[in-house]
N, C-alpha and C. Protein backbone atom coordinates (compact mmCIF):
# COMPACT_ATOMS: atom_id res chain seq x y z
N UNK A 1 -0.08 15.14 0.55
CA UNK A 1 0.32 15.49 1.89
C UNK A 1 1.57 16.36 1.79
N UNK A 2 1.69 17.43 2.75
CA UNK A 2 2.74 18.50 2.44
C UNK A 2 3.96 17.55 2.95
N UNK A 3 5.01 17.54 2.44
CA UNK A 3 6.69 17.25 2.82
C UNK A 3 6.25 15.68 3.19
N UNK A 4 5.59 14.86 2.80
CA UNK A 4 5.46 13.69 2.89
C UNK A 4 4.77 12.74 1.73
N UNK A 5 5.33 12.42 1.33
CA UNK A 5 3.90 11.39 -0.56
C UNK A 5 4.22 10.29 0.36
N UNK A 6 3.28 9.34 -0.22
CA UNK A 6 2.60 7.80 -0.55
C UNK A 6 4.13 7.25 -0.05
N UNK A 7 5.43 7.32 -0.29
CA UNK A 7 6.35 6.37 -0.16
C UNK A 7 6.86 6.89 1.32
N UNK A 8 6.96 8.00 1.00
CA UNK A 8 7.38 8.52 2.91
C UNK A 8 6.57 7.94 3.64
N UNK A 9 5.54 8.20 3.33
CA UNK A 9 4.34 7.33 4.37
C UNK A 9 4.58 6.24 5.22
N UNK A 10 4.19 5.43 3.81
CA UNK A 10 4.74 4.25 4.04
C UNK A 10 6.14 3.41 4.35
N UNK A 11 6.80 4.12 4.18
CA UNK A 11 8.52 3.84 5.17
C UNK A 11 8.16 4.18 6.71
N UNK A 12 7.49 5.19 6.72
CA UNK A 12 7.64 5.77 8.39
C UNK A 12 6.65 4.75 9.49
N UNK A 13 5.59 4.47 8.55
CA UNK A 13 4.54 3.56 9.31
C UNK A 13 5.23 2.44 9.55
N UNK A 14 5.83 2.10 7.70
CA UNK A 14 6.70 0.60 8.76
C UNK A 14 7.40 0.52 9.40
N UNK A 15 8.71 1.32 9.31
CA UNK A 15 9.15 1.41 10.86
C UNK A 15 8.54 1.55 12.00
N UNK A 16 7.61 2.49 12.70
CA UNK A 16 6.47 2.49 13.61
C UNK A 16 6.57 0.91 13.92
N UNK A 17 5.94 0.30 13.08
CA UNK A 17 5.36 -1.25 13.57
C UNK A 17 5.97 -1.65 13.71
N UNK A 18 7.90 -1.53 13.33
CA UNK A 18 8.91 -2.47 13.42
C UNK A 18 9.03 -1.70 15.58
N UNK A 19 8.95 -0.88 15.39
CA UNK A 19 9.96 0.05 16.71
C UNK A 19 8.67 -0.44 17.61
N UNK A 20 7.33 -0.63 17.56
CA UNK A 20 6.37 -0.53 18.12
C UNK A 20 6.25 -2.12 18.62
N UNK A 21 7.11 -2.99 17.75
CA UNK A 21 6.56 -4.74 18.02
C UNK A 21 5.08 -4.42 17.40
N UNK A 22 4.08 -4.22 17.32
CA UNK A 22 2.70 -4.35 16.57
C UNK A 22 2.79 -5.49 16.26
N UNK A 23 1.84 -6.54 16.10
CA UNK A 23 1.38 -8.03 16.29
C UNK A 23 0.52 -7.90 14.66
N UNK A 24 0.24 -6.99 14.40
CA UNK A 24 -0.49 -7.03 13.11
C UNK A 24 0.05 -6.02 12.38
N UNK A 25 -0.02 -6.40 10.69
CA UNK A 25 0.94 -5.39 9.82
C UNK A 25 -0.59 -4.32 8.90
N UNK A 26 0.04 -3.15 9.19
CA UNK A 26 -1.11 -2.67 8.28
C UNK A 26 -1.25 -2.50 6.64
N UNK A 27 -2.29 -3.19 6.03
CA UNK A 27 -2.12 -3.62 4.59
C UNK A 27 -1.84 -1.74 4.11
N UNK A 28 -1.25 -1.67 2.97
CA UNK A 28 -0.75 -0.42 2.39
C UNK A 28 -0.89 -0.51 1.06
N UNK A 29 -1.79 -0.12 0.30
CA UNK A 29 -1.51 0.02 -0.89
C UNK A 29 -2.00 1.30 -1.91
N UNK A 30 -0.90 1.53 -3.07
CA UNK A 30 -0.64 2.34 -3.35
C UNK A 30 -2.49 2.57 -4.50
N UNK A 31 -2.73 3.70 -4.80
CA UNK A 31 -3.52 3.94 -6.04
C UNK A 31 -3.25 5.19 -6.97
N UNK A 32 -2.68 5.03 -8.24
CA UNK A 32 -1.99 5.69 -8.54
C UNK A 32 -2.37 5.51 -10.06
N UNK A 33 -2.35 6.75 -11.61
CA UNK A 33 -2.12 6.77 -12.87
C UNK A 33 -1.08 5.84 -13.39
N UNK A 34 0.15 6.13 -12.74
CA UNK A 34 1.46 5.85 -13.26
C UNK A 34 1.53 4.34 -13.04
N UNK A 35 1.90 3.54 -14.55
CA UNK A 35 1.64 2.54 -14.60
C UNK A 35 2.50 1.94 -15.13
N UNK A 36 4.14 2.82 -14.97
CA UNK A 36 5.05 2.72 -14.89
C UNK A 36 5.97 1.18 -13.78
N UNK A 37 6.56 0.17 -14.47
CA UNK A 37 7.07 -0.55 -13.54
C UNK A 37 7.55 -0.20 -12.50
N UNK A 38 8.62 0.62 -12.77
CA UNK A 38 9.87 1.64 -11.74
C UNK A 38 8.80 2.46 -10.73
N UNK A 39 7.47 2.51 -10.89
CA UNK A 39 6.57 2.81 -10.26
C UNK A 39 6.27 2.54 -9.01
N UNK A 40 5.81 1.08 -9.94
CA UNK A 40 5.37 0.30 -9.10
C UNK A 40 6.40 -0.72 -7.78
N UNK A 41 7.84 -0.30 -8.73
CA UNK A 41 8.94 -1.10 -7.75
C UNK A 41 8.62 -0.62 -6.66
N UNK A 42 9.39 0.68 -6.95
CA UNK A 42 9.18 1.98 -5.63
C UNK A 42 8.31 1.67 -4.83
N UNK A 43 6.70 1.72 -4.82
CA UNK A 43 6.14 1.64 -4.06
C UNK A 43 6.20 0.10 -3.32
N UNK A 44 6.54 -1.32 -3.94
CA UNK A 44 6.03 -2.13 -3.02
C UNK A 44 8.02 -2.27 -2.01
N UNK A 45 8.72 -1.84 -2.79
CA UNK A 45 9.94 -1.23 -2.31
C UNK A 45 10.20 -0.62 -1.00
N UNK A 46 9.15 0.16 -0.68
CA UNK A 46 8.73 0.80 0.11
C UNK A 46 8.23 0.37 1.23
N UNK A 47 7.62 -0.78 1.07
CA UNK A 47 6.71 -1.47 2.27
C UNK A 47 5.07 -1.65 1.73
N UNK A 48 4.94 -0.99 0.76
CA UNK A 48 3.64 -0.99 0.42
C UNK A 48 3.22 -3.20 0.15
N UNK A 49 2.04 -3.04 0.15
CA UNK A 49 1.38 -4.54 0.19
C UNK A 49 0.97 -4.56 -1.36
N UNK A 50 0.45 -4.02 -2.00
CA UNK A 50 0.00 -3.49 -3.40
C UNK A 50 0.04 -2.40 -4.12
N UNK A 51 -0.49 -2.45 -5.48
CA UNK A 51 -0.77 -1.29 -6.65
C UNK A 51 -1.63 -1.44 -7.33
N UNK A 52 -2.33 -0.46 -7.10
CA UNK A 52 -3.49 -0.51 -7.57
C UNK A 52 -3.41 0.71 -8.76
N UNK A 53 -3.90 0.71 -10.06
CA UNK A 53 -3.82 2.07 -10.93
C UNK A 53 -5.11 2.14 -11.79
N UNK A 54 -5.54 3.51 -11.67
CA UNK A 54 -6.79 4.09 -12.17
C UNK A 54 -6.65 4.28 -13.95
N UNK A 55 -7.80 4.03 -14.93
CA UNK A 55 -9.13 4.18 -13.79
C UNK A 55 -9.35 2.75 -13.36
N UNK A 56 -9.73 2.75 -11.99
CA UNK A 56 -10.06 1.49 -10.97
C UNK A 56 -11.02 0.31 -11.03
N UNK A 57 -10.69 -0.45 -11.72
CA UNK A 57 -11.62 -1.65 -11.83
C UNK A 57 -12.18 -1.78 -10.23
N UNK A 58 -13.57 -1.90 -10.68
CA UNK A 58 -14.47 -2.80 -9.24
C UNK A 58 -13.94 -3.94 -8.43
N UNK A 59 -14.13 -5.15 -9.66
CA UNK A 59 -13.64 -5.95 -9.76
C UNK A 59 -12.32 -6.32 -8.92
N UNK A 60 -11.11 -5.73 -9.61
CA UNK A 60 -9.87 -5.37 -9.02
C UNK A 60 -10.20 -5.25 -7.47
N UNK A 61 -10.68 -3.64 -7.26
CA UNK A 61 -10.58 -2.88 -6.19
C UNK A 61 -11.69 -4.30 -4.78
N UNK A 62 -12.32 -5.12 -5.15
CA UNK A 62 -13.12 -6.06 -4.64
C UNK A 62 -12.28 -7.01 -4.08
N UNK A 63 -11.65 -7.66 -5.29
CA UNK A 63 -10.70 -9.04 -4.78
C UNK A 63 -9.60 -8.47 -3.68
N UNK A 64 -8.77 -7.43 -4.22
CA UNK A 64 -8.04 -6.97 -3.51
C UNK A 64 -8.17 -6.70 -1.90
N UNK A 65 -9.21 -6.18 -1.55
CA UNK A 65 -10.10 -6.01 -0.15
C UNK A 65 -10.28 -7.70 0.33
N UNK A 66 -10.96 -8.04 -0.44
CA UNK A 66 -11.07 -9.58 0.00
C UNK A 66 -10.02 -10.20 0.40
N UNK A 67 -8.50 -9.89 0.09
CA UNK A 67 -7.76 -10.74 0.24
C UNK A 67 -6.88 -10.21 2.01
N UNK A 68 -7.61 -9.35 1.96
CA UNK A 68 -6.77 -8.83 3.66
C UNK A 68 -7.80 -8.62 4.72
N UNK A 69 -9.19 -8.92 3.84
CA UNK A 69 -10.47 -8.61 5.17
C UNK A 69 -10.59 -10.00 5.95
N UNK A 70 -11.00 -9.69 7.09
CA UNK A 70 -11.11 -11.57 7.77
C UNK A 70 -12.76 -11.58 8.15
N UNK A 71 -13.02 -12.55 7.74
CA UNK A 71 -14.30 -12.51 8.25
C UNK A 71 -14.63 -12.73 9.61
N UNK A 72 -15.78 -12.43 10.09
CA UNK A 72 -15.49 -12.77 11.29
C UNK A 72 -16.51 -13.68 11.85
């Protein structure tokens, strides 16, 4: 995204929901090579909910979904 990455993003949205009151938080997570800790700080640093890093387990990418979907 031009003049905005993954961490701007996600700072600006959470504020939004903070300034907005929003009743529900939107899950955020990062997918990314860098598999770097200082990486990964940053992003959940950020507001992010997770990290996810390629290449992308199924598996992974499955549970992860599972754990913020509600059934209904």
């Amino acid at each position: 995204m031009p003049k905005c990455n993954g961490l701007e993003a996600t700072k600006k949205l959470r504020e939004l929901e903070v300034h907005q009151q929003y009743n529900i938080r939107l899950p955020i997570f990062a997918l990314t090579a860098d598999v770097q800790s200082s990486a990964r700080d940053a992003c959940l640093n950020a507001g992010m909910d997770g990290y996810l890093t390629k290449p992308l387990n199924q598996k992974v990418l499955v549970d992860t979904l599972r754990c913020y979907c509600k059934s209904s």
